[in-house]
Protein backbone atom coordinates (compact mmCIF):
# COMPACT_ATOMS: atom_id res chain seq x y z
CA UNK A 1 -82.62 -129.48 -89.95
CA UNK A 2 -85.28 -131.80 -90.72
CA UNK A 3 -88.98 -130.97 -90.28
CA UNK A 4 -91.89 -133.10 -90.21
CA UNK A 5 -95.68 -131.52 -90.92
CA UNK A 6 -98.30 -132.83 -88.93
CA UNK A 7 -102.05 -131.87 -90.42
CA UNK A 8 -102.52 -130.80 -93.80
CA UNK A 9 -105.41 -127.93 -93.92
CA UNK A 10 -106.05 -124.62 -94.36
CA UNK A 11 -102.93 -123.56 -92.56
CA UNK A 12 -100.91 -126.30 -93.86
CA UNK A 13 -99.54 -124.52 -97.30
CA UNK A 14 -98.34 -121.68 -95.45
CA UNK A 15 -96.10 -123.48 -93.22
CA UNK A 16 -94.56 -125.56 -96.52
CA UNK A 17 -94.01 -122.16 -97.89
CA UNK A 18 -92.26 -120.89 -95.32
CA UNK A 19 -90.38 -124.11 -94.56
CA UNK A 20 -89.07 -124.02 -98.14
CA UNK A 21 -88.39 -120.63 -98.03
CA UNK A 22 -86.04 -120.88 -94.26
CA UNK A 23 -82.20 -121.08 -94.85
CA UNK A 24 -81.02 -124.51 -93.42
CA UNK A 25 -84.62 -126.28 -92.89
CA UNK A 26 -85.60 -128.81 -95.06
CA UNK A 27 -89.71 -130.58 -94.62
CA UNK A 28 -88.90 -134.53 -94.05
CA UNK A 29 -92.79 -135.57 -94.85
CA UNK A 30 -96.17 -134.87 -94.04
CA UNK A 31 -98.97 -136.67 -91.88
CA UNK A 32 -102.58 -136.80 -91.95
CA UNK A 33 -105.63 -138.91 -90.33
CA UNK A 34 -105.98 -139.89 -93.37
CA UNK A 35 -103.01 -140.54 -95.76
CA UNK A 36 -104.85 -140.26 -98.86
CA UNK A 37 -105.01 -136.28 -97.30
CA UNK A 38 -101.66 -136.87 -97.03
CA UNK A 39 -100.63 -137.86 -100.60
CA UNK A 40 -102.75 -135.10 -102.19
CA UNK A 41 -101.52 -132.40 -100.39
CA UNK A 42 -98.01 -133.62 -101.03
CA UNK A 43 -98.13 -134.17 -104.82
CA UNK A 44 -99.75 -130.44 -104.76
CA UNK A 45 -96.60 -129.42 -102.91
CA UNK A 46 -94.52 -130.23 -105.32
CA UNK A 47 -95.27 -126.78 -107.01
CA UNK A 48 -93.87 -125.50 -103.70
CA UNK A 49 -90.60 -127.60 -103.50
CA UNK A 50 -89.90 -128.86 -105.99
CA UNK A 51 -90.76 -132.26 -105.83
CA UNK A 52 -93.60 -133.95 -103.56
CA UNK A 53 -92.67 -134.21 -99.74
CA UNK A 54 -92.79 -138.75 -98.22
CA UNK A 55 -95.94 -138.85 -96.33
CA UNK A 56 -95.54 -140.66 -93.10
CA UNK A 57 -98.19 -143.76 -93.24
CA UNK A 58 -98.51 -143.33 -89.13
CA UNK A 59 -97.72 -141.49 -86.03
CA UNK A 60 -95.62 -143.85 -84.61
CA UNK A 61 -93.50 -143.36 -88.03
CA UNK A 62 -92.98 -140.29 -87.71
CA UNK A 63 -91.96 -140.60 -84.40
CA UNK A 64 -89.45 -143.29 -85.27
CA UNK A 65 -88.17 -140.78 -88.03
CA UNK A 66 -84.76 -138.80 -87.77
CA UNK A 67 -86.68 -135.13 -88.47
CA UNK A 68 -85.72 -132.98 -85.95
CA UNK A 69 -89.03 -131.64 -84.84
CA UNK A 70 -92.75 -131.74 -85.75
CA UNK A 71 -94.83 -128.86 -86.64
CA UNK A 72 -98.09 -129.62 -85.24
CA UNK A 73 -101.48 -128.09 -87.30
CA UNK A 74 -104.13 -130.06 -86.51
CA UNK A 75 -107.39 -128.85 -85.25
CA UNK A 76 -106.68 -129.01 -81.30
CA UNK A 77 -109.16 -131.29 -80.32
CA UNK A 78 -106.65 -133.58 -82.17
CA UNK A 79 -103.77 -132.61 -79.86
CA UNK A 80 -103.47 -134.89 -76.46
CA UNK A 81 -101.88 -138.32 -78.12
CA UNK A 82 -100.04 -136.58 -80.88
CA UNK A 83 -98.15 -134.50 -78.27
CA UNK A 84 -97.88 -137.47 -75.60
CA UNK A 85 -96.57 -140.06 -78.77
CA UNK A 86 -93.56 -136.89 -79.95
CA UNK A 87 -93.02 -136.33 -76.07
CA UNK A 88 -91.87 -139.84 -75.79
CA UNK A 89 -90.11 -140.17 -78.22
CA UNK A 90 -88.01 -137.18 -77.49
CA UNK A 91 -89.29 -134.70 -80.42
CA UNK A 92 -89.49 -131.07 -80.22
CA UNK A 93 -93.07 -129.27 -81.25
CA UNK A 94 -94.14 -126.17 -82.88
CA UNK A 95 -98.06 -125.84 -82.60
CA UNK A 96 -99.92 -124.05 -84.19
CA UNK A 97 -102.24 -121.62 -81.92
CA UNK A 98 -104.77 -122.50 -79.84
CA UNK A 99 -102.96 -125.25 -77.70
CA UNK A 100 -105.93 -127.09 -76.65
CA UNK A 101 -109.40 -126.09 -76.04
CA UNK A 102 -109.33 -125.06 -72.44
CA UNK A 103 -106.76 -123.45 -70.16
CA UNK A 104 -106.67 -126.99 -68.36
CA UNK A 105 -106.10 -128.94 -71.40
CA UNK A 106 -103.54 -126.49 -72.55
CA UNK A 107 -101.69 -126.82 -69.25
CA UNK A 108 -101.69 -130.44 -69.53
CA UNK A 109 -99.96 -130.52 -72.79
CA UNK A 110 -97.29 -128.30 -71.65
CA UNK A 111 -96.73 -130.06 -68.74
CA UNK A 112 -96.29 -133.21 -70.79
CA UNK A 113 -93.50 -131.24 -73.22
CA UNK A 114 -92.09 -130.15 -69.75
CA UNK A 115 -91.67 -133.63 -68.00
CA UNK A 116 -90.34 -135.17 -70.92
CA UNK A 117 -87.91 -132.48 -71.47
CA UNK A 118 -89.09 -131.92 -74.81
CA UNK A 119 -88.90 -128.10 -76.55
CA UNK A 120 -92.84 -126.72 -77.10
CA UNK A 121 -93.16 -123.64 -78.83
CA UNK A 122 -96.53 -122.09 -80.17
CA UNK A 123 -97.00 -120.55 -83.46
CA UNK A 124 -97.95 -116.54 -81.98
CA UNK A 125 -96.79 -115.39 -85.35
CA UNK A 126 -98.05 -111.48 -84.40
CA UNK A 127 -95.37 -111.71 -81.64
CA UNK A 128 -92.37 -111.43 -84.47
CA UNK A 129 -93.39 -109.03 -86.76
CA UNK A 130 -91.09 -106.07 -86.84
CA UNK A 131 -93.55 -103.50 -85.99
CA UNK A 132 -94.54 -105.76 -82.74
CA UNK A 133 -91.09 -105.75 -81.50
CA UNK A 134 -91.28 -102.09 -81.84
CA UNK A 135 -94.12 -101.21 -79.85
CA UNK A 136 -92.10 -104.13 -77.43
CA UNK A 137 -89.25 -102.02 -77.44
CA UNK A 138 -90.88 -98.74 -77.10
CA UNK A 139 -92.82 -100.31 -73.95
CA UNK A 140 -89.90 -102.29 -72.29
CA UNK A 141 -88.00 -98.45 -72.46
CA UNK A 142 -90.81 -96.88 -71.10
CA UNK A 143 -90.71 -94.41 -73.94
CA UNK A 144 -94.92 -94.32 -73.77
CA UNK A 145 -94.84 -93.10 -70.28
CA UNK A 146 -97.45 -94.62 -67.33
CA UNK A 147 -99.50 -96.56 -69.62
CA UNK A 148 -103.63 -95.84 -68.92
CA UNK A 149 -105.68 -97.08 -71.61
CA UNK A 150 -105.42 -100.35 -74.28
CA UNK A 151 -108.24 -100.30 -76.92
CA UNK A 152 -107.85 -103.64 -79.12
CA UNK A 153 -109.82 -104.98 -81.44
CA UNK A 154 -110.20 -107.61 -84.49
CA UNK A 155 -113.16 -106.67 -87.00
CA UNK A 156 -112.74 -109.61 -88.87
CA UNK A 157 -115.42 -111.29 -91.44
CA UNK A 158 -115.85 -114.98 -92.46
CA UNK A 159 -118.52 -116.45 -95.01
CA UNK A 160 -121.03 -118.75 -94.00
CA UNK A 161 -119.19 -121.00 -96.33
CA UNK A 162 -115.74 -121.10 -93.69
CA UNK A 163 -117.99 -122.35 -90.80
CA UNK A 164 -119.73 -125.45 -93.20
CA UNK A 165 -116.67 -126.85 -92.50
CA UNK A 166 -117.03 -130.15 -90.52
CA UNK A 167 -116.16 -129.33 -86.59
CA UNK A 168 -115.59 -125.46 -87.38
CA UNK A 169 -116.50 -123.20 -85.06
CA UNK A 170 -117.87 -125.76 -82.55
CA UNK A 171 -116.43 -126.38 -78.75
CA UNK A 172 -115.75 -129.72 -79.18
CA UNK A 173 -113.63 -129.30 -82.69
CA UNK A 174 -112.04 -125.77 -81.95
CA UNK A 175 -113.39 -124.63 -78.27
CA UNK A 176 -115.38 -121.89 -79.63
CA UNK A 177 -115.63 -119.37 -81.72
CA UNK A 178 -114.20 -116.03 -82.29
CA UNK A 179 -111.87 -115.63 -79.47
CA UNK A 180 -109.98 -118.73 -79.54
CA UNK A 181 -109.78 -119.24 -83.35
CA UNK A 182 -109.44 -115.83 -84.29
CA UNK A 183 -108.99 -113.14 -81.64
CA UNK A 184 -106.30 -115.30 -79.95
CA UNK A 185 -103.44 -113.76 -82.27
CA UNK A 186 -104.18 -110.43 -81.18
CA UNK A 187 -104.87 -111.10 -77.02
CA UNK A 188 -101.71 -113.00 -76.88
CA UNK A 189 -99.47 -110.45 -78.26
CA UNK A 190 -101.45 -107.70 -76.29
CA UNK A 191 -100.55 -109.84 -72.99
CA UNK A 192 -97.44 -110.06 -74.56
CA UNK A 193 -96.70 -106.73 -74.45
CA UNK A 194 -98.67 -104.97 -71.57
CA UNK A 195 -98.62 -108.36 -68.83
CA UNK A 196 -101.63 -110.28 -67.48
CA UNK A 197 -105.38 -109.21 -67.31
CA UNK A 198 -106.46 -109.14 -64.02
CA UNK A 199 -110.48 -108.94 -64.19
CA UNK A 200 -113.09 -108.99 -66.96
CA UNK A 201 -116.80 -108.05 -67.74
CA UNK A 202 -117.86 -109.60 -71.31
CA UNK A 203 -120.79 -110.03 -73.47
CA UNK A 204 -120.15 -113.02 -76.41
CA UNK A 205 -123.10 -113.48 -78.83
CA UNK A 206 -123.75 -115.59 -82.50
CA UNK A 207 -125.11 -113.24 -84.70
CA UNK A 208 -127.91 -113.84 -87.21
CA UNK A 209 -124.91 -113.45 -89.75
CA UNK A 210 -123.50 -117.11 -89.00
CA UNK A 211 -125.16 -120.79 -88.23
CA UNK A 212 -122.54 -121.62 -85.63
CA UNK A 213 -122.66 -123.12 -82.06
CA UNK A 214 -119.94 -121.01 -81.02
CA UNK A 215 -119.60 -116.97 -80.75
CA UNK A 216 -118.76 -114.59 -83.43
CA UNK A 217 -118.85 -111.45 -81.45
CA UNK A 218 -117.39 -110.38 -78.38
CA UNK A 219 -116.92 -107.24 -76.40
CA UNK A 220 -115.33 -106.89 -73.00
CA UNK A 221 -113.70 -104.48 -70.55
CA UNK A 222 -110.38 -105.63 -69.47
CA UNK A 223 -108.71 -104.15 -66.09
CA UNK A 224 -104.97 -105.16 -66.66
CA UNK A 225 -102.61 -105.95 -63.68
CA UNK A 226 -101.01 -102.70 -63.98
CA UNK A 227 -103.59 -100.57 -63.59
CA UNK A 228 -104.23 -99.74 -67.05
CA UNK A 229 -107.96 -100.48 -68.16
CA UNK A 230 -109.08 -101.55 -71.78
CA UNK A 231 -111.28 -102.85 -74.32
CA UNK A 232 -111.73 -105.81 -76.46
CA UNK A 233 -114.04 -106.00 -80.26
CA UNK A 234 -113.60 -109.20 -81.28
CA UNK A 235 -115.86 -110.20 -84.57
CA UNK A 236 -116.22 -112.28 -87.48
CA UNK A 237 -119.27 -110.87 -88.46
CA UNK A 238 -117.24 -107.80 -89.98
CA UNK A 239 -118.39 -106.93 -93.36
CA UNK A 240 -115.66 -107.03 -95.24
CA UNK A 241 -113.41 -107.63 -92.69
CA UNK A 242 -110.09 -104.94 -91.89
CA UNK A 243 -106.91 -105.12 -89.66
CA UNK A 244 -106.41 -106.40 -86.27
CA UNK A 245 -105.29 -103.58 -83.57
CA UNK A 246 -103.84 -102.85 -80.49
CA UNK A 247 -104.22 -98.71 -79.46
CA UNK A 248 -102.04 -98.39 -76.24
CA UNK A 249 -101.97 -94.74 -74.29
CA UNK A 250 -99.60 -93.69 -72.49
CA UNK A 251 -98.79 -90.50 -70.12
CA UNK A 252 -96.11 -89.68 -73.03
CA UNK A 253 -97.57 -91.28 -76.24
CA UNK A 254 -99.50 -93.08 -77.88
CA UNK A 255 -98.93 -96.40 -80.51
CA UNK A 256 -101.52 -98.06 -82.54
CA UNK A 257 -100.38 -101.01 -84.37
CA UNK A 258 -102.51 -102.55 -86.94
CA UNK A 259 -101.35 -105.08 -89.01
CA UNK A 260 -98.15 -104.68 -89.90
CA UNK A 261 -97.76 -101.05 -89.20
CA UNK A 262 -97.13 -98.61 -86.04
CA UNK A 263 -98.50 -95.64 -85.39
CA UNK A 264 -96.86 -93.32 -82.97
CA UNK A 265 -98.56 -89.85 -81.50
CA UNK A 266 -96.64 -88.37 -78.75
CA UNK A 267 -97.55 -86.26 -75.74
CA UNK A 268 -95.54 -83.19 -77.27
CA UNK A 269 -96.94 -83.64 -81.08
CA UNK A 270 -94.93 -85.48 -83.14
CA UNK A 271 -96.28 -88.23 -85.14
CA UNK A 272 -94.51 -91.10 -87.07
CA UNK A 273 -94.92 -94.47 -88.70
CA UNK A 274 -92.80 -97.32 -88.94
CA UNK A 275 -93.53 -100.48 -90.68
CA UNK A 276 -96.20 -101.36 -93.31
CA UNK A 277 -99.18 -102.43 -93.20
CA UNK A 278 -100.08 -106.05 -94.71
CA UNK A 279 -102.80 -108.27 -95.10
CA UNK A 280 -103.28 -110.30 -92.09
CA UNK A 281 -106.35 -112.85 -93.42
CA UNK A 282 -109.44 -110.45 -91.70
CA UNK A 283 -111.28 -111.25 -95.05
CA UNK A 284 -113.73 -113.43 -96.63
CA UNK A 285 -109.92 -114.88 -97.57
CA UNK A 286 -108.48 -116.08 -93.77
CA UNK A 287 -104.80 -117.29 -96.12
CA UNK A 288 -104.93 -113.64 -97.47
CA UNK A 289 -101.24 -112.89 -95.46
CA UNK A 290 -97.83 -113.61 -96.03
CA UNK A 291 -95.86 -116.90 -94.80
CA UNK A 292 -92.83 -114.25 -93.80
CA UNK A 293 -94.78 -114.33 -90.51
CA UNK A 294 -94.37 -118.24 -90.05
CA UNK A 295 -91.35 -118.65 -91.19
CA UNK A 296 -89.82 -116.12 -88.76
CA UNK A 297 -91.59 -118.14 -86.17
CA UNK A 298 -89.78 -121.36 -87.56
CA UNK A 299 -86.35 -120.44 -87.86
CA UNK A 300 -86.78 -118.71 -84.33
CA UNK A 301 -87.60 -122.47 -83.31
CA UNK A 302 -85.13 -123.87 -85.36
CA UNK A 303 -82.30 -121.76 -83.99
CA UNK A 304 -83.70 -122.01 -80.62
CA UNK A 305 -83.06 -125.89 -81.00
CA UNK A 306 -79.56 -125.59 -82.30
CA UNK A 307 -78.63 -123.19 -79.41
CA UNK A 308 -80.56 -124.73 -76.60
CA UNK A 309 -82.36 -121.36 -75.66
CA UNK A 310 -86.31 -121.07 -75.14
CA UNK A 311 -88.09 -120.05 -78.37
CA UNK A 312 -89.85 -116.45 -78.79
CA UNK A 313 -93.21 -118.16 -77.41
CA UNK A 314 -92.81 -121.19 -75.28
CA UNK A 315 -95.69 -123.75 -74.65
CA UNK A 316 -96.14 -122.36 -70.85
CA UNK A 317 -96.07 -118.56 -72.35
CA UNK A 318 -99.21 -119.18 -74.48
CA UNK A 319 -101.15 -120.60 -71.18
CA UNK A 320 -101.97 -116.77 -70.28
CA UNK A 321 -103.95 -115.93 -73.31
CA UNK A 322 -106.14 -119.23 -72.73
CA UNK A 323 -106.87 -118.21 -68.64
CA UNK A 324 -108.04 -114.79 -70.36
CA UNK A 325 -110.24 -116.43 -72.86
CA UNK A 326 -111.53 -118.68 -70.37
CA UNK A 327 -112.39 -115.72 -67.80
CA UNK A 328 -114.05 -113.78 -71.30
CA UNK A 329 -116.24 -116.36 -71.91
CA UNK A 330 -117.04 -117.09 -67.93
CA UNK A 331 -117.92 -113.96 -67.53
CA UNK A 332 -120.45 -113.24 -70.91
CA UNK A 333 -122.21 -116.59 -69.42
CA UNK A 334 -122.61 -115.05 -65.88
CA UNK A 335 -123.56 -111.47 -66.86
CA UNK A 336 -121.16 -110.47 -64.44
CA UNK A 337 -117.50 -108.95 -63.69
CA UNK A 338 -115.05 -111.93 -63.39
CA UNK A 339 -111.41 -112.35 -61.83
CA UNK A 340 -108.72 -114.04 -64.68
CA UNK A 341 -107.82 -117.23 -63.00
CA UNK A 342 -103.80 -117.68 -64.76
């Protein structure tokens, strides 16, 4: 299958890498605003696959193209005509995370993808690593018990020098800060897991550790549909930065999984580990992780394609972790305990 790359930045390499490296895919070209972008990044591809990718001089190219679909990785205020131009034209997309700045923007993209018949799937990498479908397992059996309590948290760190970045960190570029460019990753796949948050109380502040419009630290209880409660640390302003987590208690166990690795303490006092743990990009480094994470994502959406099932996250599936954003960030501007509006 042919693939076509849409957006060439910080994100950009890891999806060539894992394109290159996914039996049966092959990268068709690459597209940027600006196709001298374009051309750079693809002659410093070439390292990658052995010879530099065609850049597509337009959208409507691309579109006109035989690749048989577009990974999208453009910042999402870029999203709405990109999405409405492949819609048309009948191409499948694979976006990378968030999928528009607001819940209401998101929903409007994936009702686009939805009345065009077109295949959306979002780039929730977290979702597929092996130790996530653990814990998934573990929690679809019931094997945790009644579960009470969810602690999850992202102590990440980014330099000053990440946010100089034109647009970064701003609403109108990235809708916000911390939660939506960071903590997303980690929300979604709790939701994922554990179903919908019903209500929130938040706090979101800039620290004097970054110049940026948006927030870089967030705390918030979380009352989840089932009657488990939890917590949320989200940060960038980490010093130096660590794992990603998601503690979930149970009435017969308890699993922390952090990174790439799960943690299991049960009720009677046995304790085991199953995975690894991996870099997942917490540092002053945000590419410090492995593409193995992508590129399960893209052959899931590849296959997905060539069997006419829905992929591991559809576009309407990430719409949940964007209502719960919204409600976080509602509810640190009121000062007050808010319902999740999904």
């Amino acid at each position: 299958m042919k693939v076509a790359l849409i957006g060439v930045g910080m994100v950009a390499e890891t999806h060539v890498r894992a394109v290159a490296d996914a039996p049966g895919l092959t990268l068709a070209g690459v597209l940027s605003r600006d196709p001298a972008n374009a051309r750079t990044f693809a002659a410093r591809m070439a390292s990658v696959l052995g010879e530099a990718p065609p850049v597509y001089e337009t959208l409507d190219a691309l579109a006109r193209s035989d690749c048989d679909f577009a990974l999208l990785c453009t910042p999402p205020d870029a999203r709405a005509e990109i999405v409405e131009t492949l819609a048309q034209a009948g191409k499948p997309i694979l976006m990378e995370k968030p999928v528009e700045r607001t819940t209401a923007a998101a929903r409007a993209l994936v009702e686009t993808c939805e009345a065009a018949d077109v295949p959306l799937g979002i780039v929730f990498q977290h979702r597929l690593r092996p130790a996530s479908r653990d814990l998934a397992d573990l929690l679809d059996r019931g094997a945790l018990g009644e579960i009470a309590a969810v602690e999850i948290t992202v102590p990440w760190w980014r330099e000053q020098g990440y946010y100089n970045a034109p647009g970064r960190g701003t609403f109108a570029r990235d809708g916000g800060g911390v939660l939506i460019s960071q903590a997303i990753h980690t929300l979604d796949l709790a939701l994922s897991l554990l179903g919908p948050v019903r209500r929130v109380q938040a706090m979101a502040h800039t620290t004097a550790l970054h110049r940026i419009e948006a927030e870089d630290f967030v705390t918030a209880g979380l009352e989840f549909e089932s009657g488990a409660v939890g917590s949320l640390t989200a940060s960038t302003a980490s010093r130096p930065g660590g794992a990603e987590g998601i503690a979930v208690h149970g009435t017969k166990g308890s699993a922390r999984l952090t990174g790439g690795a799960l943690l299991l303490d049960w009720a009677d006092g046995r304790s085991e580990t199953r995975g690894e743990a991996a870099g997942t990009g917490g540092g002053a480094d945000p590419m410090a992780f492995t593409h193995a994470w992508h590129q399960a994502v893209i052959e899931d959406f590849a296959q997905a394609l060539r069997t006419g099932r829905a992929p591991a996250c559809p576009g309407r599936a990430a719409l949940p972790v964007h209502a719960l954003i919204d409600a976080i960030r509602s509810s640190a501007r009121a000062g007050r305990a808010v319902e999740v509006i999904a």
